[in-house]
N, C-alpha and C. Protein backbone atom coordinates (compact mmCIF):
# COMPACT_ATOMS: atom_id res chain seq x y z
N UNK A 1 27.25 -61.20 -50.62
CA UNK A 1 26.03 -61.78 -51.11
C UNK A 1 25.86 -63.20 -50.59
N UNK A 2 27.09 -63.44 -50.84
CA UNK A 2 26.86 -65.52 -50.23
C UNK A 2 26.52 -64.96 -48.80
N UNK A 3 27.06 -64.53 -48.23
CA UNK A 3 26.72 -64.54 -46.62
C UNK A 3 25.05 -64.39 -45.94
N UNK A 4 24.45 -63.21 -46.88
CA UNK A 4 23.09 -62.89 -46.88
C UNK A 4 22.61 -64.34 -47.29
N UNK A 5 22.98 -64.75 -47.87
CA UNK A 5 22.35 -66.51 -48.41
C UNK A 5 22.52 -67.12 -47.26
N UNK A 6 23.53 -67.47 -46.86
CA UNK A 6 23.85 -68.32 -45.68
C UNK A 6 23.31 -67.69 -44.57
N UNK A 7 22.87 -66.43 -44.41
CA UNK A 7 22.26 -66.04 -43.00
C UNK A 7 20.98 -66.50 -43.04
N UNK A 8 20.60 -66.38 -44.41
CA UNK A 8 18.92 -66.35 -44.48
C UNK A 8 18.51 -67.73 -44.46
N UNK A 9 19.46 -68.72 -45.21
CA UNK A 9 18.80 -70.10 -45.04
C UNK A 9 19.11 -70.51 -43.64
N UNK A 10 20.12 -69.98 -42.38
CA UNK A 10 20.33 -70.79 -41.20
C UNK A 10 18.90 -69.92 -40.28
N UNK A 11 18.54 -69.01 -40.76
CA UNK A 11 17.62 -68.15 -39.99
C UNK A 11 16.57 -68.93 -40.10
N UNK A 12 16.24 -69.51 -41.66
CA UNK A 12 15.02 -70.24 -41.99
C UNK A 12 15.00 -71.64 -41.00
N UNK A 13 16.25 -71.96 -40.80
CA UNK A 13 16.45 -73.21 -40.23
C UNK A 13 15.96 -73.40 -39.02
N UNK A 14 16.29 -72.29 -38.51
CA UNK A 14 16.26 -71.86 -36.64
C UNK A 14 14.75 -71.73 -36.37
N UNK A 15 13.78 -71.23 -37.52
CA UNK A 15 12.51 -70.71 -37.33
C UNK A 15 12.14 -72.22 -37.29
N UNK A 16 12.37 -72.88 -38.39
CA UNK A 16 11.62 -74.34 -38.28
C UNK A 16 11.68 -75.34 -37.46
N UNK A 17 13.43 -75.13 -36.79
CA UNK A 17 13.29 -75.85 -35.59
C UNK A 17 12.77 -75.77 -34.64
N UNK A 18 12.32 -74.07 -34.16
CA UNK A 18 11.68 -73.66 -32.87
C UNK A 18 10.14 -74.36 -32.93
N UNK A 19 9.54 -74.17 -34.52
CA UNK A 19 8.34 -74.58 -34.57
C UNK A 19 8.19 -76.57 -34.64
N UNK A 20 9.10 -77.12 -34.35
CA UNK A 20 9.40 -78.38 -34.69
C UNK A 20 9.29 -78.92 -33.32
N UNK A 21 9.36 -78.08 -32.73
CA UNK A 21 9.72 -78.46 -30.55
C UNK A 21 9.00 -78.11 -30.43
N UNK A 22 7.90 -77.14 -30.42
CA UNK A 22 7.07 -76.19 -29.69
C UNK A 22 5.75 -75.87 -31.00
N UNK A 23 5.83 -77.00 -31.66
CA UNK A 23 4.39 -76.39 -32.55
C UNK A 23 3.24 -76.09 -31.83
N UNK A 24 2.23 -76.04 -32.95
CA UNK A 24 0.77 -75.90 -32.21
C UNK A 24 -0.55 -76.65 -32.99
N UNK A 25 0.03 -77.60 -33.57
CA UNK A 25 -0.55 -78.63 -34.38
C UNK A 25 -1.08 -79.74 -33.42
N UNK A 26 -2.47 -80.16 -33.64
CA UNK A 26 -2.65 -81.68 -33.18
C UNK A 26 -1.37 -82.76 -34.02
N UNK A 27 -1.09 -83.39 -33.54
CA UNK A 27 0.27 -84.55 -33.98
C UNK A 27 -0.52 -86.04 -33.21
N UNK A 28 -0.81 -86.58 -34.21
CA UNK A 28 -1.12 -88.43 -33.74
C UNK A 28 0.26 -89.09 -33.18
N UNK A 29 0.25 -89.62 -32.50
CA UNK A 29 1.04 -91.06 -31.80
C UNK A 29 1.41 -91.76 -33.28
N UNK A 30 2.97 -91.36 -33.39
CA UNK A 30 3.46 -92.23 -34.44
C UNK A 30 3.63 -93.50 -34.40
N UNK A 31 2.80 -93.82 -36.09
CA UNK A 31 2.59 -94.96 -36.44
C UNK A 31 0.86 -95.21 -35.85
N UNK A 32 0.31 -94.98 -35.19
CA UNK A 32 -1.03 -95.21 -34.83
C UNK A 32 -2.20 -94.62 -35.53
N UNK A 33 -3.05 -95.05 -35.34
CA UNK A 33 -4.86 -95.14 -36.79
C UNK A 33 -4.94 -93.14 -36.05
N UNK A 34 -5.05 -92.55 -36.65
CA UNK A 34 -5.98 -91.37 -36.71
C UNK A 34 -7.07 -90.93 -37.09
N UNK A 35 -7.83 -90.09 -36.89
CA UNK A 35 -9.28 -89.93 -36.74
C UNK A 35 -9.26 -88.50 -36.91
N UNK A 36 -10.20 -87.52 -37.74
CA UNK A 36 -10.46 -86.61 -37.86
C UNK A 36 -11.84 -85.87 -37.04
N UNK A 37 -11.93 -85.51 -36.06
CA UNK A 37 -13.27 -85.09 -35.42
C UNK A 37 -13.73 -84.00 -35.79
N UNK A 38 -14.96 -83.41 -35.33
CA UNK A 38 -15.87 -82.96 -35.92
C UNK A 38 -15.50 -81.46 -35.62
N UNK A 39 -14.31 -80.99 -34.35
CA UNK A 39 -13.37 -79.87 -33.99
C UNK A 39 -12.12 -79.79 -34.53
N UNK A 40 -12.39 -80.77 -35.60
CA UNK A 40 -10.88 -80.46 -36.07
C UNK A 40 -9.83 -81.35 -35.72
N UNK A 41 -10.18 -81.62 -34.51
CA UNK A 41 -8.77 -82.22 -33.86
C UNK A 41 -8.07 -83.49 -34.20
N UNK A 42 -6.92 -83.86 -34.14
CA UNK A 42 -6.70 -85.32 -34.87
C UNK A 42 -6.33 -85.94 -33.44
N UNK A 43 -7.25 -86.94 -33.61
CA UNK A 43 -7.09 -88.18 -32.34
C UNK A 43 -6.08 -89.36 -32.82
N UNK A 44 -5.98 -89.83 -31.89
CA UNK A 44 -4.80 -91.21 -31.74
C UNK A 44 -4.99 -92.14 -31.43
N UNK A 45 -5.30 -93.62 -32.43
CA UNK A 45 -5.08 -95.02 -31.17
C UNK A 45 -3.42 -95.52 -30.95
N UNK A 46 -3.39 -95.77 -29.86
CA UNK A 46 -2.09 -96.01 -29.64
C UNK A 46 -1.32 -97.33 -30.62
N UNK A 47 -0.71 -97.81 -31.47
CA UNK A 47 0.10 -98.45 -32.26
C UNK A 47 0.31 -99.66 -31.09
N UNK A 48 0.73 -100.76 -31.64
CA UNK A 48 1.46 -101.71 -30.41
C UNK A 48 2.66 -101.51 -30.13
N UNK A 49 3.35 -100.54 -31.11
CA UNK A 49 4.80 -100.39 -30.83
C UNK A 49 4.81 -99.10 -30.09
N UNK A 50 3.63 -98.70 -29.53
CA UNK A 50 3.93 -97.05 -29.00
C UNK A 50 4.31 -96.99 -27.46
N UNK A 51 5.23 -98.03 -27.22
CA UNK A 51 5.60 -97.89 -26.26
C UNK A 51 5.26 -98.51 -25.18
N UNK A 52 6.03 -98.72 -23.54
CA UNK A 52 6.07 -99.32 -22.64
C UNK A 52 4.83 -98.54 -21.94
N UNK A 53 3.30 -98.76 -22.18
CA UNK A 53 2.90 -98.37 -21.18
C UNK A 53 1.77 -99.12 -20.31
N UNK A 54 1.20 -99.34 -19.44
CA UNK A 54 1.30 -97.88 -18.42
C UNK A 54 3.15 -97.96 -17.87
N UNK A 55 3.53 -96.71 -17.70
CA UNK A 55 4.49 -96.46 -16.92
C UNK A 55 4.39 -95.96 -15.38
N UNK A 56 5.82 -95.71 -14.55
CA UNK A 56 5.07 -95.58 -13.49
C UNK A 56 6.45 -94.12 -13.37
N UNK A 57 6.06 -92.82 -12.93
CA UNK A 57 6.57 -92.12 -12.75
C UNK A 57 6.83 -91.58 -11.34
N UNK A 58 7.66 -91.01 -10.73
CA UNK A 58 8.39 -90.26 -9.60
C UNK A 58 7.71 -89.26 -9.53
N UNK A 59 6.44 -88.90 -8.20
CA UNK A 59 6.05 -87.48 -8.38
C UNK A 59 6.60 -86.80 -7.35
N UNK A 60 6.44 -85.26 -7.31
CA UNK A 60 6.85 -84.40 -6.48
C UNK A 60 5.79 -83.70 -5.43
N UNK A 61 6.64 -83.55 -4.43
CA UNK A 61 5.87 -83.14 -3.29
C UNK A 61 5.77 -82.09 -3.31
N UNK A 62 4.87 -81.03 -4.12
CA UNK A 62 4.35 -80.05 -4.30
C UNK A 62 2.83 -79.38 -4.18
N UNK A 63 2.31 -78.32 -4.44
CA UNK A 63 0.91 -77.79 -4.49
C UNK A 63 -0.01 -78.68 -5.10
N UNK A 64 -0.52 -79.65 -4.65
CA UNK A 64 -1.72 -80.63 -4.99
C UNK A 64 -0.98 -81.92 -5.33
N UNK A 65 0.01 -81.90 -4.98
CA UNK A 65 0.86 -83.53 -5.54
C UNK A 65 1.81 -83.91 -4.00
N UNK A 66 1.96 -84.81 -4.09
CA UNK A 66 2.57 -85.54 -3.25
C UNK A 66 3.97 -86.63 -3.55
N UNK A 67 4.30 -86.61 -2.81
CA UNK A 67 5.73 -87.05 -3.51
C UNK A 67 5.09 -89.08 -3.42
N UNK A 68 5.83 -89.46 -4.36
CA UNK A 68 5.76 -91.33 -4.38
C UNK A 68 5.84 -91.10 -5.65
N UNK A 69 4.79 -92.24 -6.36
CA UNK A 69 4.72 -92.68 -7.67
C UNK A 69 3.26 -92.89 -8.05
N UNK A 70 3.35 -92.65 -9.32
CA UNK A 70 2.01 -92.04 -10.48
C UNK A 70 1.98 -92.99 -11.64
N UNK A 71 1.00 -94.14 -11.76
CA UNK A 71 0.89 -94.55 -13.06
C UNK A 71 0.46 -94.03 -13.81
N UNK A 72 0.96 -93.63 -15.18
CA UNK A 72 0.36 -93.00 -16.43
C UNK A 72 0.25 -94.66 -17.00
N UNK A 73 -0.88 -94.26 -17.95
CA UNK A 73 -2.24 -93.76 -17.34
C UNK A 73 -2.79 -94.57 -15.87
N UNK A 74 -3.65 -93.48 -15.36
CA UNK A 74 -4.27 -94.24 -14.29
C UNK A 74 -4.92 -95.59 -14.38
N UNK A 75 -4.77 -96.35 -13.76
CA UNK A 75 -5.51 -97.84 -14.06
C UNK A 75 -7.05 -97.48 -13.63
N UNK A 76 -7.98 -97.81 -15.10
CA UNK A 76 -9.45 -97.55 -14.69
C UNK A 76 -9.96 -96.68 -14.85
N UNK A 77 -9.49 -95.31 -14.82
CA UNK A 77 -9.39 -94.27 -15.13
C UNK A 77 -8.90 -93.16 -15.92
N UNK A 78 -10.15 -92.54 -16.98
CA UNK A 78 -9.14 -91.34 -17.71
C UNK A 78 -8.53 -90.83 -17.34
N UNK A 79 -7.39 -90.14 -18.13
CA UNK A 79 -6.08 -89.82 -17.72
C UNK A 79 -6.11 -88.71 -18.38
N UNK A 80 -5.61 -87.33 -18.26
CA UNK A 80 -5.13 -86.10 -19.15
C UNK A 80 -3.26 -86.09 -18.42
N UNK A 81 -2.83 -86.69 -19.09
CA UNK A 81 -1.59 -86.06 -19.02
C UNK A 81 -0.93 -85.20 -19.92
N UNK A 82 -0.11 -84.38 -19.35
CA UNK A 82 1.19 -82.86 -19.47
C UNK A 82 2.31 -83.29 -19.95
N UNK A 83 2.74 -82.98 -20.74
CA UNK A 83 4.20 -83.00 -20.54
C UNK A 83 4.64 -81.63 -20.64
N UNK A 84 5.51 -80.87 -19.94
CA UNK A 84 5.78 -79.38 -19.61
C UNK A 84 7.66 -79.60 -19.10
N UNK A 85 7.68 -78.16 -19.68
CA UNK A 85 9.33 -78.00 -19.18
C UNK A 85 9.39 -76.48 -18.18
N UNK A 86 10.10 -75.93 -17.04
CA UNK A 86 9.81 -74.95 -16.65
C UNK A 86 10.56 -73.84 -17.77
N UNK A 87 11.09 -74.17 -18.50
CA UNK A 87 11.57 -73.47 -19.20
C UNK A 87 10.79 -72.69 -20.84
N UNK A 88 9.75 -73.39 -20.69
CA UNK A 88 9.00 -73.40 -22.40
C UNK A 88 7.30 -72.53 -21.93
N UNK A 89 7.50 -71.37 -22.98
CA UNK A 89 6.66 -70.30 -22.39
C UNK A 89 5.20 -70.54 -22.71
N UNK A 90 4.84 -71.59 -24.21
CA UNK A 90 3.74 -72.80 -24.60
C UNK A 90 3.20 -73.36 -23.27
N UNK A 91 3.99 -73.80 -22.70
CA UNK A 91 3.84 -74.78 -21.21
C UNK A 91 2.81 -73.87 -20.02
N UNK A 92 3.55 -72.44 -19.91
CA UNK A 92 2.66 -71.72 -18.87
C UNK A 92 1.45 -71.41 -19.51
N UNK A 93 1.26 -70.98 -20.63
CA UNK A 93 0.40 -70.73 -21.40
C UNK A 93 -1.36 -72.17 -21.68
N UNK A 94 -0.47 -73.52 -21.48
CA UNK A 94 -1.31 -74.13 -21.18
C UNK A 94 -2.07 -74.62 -19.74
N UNK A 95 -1.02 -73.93 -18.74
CA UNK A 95 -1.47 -74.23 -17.42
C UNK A 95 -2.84 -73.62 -17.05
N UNK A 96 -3.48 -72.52 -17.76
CA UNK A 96 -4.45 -72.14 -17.31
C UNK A 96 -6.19 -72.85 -17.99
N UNK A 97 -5.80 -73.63 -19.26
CA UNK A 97 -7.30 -74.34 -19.60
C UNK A 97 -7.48 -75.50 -18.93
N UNK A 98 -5.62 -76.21 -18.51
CA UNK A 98 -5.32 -77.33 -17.48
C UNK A 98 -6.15 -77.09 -16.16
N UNK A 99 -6.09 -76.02 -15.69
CA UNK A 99 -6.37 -75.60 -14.68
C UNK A 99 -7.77 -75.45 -14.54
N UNK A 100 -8.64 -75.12 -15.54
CA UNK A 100 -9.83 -74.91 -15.80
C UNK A 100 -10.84 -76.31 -15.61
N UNK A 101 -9.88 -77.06 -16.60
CA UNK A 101 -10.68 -78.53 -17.22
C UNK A 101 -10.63 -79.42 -15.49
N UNK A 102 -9.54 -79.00 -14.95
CA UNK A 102 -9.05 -79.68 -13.59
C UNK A 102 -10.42 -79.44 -12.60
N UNK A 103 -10.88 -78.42 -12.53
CA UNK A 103 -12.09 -77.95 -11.40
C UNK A 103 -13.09 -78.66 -11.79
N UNK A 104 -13.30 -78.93 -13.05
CA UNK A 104 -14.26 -79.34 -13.89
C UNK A 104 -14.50 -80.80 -13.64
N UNK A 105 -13.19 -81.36 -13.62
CA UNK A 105 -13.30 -83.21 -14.38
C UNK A 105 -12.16 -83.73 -13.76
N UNK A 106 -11.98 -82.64 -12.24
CA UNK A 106 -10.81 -83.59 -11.84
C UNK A 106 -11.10 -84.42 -10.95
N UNK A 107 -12.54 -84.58 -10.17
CA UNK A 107 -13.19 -85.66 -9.43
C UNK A 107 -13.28 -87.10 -10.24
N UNK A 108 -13.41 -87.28 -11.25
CA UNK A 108 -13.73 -87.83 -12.47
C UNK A 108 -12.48 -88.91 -13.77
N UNK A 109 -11.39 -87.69 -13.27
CA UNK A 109 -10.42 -88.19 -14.39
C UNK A 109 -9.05 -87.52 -13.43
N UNK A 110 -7.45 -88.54 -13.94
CA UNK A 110 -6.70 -88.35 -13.30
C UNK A 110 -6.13 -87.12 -14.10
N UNK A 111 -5.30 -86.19 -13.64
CA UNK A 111 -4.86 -84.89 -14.40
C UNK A 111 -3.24 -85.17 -13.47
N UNK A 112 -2.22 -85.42 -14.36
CA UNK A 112 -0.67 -85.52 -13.91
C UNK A 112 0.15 -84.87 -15.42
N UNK A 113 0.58 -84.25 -14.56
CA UNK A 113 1.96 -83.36 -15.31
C UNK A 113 3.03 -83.60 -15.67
N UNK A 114 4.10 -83.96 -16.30
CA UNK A 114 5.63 -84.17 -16.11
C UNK A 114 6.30 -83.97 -16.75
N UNK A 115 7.78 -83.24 -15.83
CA UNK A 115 8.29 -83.11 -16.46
C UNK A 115 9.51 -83.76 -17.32
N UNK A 116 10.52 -83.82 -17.95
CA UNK A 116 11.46 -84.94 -17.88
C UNK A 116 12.94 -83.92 -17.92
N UNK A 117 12.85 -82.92 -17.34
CA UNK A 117 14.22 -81.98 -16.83
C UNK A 117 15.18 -82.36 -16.28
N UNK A 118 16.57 -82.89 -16.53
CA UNK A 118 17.23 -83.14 -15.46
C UNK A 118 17.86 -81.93 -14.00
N UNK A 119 17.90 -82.36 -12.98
CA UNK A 119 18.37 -81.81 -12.04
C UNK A 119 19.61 -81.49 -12.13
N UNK A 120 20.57 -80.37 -11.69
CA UNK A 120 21.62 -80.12 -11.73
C UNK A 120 21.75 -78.68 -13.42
N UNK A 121 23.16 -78.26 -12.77
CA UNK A 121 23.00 -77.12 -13.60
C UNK A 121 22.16 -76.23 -13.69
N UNK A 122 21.69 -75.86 -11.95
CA UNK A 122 21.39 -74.88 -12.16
C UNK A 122 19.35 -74.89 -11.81
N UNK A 123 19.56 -76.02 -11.71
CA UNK A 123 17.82 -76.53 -11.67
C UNK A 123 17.84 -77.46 -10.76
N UNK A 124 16.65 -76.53 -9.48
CA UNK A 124 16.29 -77.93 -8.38
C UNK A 124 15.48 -78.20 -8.27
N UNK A 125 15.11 -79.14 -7.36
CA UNK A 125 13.61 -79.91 -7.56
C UNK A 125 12.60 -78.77 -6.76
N UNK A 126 13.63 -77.66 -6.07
CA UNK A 126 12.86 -76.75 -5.63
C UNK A 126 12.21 -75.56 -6.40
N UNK A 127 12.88 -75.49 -7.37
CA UNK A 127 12.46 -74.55 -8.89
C UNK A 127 11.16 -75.13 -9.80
N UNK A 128 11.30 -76.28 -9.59
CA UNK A 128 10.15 -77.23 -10.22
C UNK A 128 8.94 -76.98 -9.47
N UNK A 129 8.99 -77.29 -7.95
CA UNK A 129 7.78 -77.12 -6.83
C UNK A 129 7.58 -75.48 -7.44
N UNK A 130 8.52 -74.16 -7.12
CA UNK A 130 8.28 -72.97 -6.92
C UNK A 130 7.34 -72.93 -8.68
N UNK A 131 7.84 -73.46 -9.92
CA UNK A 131 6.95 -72.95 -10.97
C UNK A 131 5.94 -73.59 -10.93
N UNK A 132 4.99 -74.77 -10.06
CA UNK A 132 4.14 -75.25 -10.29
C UNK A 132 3.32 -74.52 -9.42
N UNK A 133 3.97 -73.85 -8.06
CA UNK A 133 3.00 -73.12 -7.32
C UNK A 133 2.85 -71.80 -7.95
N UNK A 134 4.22 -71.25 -8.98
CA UNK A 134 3.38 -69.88 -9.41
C UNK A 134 2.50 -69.77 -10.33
N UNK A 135 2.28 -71.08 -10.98
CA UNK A 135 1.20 -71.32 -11.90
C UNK A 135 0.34 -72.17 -11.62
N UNK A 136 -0.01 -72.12 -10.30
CA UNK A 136 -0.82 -72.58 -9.74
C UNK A 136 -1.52 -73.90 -10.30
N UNK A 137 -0.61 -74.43 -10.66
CA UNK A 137 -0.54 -76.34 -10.58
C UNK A 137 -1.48 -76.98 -9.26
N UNK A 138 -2.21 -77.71 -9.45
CA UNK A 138 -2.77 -77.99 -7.88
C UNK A 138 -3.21 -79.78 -8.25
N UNK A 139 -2.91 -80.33 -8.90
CA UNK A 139 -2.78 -82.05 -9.24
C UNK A 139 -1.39 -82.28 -9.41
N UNK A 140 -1.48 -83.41 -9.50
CA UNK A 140 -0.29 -84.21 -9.45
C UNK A 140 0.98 -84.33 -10.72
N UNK A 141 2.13 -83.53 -9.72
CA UNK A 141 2.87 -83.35 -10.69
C UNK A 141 4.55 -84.18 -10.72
N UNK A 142 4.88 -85.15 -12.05
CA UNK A 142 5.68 -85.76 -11.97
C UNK A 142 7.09 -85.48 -12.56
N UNK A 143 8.07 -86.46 -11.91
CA UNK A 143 9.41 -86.04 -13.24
C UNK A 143 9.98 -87.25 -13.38
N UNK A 144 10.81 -87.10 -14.83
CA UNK A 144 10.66 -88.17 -15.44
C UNK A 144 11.98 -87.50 -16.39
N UNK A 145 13.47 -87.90 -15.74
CA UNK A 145 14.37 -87.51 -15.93
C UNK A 145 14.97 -88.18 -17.34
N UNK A 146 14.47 -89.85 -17.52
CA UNK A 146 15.13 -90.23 -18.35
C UNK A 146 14.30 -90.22 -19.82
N UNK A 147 13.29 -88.94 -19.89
CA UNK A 147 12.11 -89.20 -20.66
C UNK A 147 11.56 -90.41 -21.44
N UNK A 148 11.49 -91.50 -20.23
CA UNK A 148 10.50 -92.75 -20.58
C UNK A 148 9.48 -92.69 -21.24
N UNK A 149 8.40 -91.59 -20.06
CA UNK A 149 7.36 -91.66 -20.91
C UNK A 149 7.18 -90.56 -21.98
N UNK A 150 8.11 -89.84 -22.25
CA UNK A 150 7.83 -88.61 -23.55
C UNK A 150 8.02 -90.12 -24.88
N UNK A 151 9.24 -90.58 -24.74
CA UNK A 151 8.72 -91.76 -26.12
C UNK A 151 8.15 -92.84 -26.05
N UNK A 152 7.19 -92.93 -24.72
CA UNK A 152 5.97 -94.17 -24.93
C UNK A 152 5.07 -93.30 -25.60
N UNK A 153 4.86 -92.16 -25.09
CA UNK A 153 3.92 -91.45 -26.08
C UNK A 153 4.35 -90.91 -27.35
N UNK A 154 5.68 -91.20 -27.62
CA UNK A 154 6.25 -90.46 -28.99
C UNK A 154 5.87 -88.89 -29.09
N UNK A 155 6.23 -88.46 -27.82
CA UNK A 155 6.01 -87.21 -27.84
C UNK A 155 7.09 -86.23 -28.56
N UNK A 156 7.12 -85.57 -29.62
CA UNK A 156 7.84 -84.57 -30.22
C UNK A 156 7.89 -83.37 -29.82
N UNK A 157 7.75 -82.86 -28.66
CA UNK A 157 7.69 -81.26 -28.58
C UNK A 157 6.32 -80.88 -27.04
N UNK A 158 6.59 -79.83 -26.78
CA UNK A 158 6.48 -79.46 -25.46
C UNK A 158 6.16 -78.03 -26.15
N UNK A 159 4.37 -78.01 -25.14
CA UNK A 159 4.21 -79.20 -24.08
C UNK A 159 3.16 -80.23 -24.96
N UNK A 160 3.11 -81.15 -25.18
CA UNK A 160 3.18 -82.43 -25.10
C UNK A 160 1.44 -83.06 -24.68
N UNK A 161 0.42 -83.07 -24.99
CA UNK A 161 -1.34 -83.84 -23.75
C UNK A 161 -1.15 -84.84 -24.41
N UNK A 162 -1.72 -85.53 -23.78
CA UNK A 162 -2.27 -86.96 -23.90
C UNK A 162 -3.01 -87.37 -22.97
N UNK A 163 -4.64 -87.92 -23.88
CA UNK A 163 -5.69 -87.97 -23.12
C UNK A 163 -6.35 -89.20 -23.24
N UNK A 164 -6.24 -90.22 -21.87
CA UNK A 164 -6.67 -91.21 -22.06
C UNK A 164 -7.94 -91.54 -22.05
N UNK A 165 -8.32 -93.15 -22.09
CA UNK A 165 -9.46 -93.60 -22.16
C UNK A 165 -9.70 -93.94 -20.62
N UNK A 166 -10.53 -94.66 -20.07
CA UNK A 166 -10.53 -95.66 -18.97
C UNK A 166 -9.98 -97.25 -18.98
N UNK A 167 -9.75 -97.07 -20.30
CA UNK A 167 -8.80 -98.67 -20.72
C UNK A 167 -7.63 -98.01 -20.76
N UNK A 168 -7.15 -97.16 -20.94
CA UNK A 168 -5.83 -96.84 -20.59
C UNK A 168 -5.15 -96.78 -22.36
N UNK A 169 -6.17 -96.63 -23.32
CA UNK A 169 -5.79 -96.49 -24.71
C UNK A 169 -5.54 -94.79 -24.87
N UNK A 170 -4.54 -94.61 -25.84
CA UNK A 170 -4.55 -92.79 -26.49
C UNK A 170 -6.02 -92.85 -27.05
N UNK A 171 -6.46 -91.60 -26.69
CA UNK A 171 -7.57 -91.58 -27.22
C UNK A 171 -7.49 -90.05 -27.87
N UNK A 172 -6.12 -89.10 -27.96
CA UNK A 172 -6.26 -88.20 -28.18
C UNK A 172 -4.59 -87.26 -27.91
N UNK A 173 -3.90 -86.80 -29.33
CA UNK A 173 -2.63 -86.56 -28.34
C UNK A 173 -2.54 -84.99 -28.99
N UNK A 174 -1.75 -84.08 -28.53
CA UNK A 174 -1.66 -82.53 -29.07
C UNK A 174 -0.55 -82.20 -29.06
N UNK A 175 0.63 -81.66 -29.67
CA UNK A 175 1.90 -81.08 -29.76
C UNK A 175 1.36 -79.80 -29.74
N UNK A 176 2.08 -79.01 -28.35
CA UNK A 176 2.25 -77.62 -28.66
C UNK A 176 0.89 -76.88 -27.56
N UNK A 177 0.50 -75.98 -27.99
CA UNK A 177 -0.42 -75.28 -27.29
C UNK A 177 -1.93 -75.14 -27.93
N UNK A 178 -2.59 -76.03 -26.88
CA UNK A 178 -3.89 -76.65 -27.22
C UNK A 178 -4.50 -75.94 -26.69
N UNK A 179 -6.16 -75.12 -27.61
CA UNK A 179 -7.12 -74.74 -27.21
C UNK A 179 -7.87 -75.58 -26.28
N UNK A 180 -8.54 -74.17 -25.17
CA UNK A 180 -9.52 -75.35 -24.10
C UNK A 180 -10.44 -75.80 -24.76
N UNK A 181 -10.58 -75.14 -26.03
CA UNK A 181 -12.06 -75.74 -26.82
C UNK A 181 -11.70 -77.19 -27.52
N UNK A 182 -10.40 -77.46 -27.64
CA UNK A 182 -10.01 -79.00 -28.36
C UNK A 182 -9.89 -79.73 -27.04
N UNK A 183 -9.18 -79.30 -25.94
CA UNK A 183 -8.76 -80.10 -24.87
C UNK A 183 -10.36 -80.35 -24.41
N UNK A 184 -11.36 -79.49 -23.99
CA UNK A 184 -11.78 -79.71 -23.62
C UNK A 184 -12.80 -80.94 -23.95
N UNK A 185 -12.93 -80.85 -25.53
CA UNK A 185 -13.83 -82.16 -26.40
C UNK A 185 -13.06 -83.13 -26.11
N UNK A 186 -11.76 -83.35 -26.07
CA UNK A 186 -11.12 -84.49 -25.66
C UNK A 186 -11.44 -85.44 -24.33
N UNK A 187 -11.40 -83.98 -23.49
CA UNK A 187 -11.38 -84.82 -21.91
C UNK A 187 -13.10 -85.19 -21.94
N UNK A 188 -14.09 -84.81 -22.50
CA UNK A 188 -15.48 -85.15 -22.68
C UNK A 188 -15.74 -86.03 -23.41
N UNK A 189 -14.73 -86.76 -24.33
CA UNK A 189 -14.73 -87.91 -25.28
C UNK A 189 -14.89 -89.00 -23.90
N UNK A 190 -14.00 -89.24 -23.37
CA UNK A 190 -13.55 -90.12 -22.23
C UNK A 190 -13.87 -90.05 -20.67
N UNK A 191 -14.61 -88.97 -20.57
CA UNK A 191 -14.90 -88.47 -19.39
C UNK A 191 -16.07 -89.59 -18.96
């Protein structure tokens, strides 16, 4: 009987952690003013303590990206950034409204990806290029090994948007797997 106890509360445990990494909740920039919009969605101003940004990230020389370096956020320019792991099945799942909003508003606004995976064990920077071309990634995609910018944005969980302003303020952040109908009011807030 104890054991059925102890299976069932570590089972409960395991469920809440999966949903703790990988929700599907809008989540504000901790510590920063939130805003309730008219879709539901909860927006973000960025806190002064939310971190070192703009940052400048390492991108990869892949399908629509080029290898150098990527300021998040773009200076001047809205920003939709990713945070994605090749490993998190949320992540492919958002590549395709990414992909959508990209044809749409990518003349317009910067669209960068990143990941913060380390290399080694099993993972190369060539596995990274190969999942961005099978999900047909075609902007600029970064990595970001020592996840700098996952806690300038106080990001909890993957995958991870954040959608800037043209001042380079959060104007909007999502844990988990975001409808194109929220992403998309976002990137049209700032667009």
């Amino acid at each position: 009987m104890r054991r059925r106890a102890l299976l069932s509360v570590l089972a409960g445990a395991s469920v809440a952690g999966v949903a703790g990494c990988l929700g599907d909740g809008a989540t504000p920039a901790e510590g920063g003013d939130t805003n309730e919009t008219a879709a539901g969605t909860t927006t973000a101003n960025a806190s002064p303590d939310s971190g070192d940004l703009p940052l400048v990230v390492d991108t990869v020389e892949a399908q629509g990206s080029s290898a150098g370096e990527a300021q998040i956020p773009a200076e001047g320019t809205p920003t939709v950034l990713d945070l994605f792991a090749t490993w998190c099945a949320p992540c492919v799942a958002q590549m395709e409204s990414l992909r959508t909003l990209h044809e749409e508003f990518g003349d317009d606004m910067a669209f960068v990806s990143v990941t913060n995976e380390r290399l080694g064990g099993g993972l190369t920077m060539d596995d990274i290029r190969d999942w961005w071309a099978e999900h047909d990634g075609n902007w600029t995609v970064g990595h970001d090994p020592d996840s700098n910018l996952m806690r300038a944005v106080r990001a909890n969980g993957l995958p991870y948007l954040v959608v800037f302003d043209a001042d380079g303020s959060i104007a909007w952040t999502h844990r988990g797997l975001a409808s194109e109908e929220n992403l998309r009011a976002a990137v049209e807030d700032v667009a």
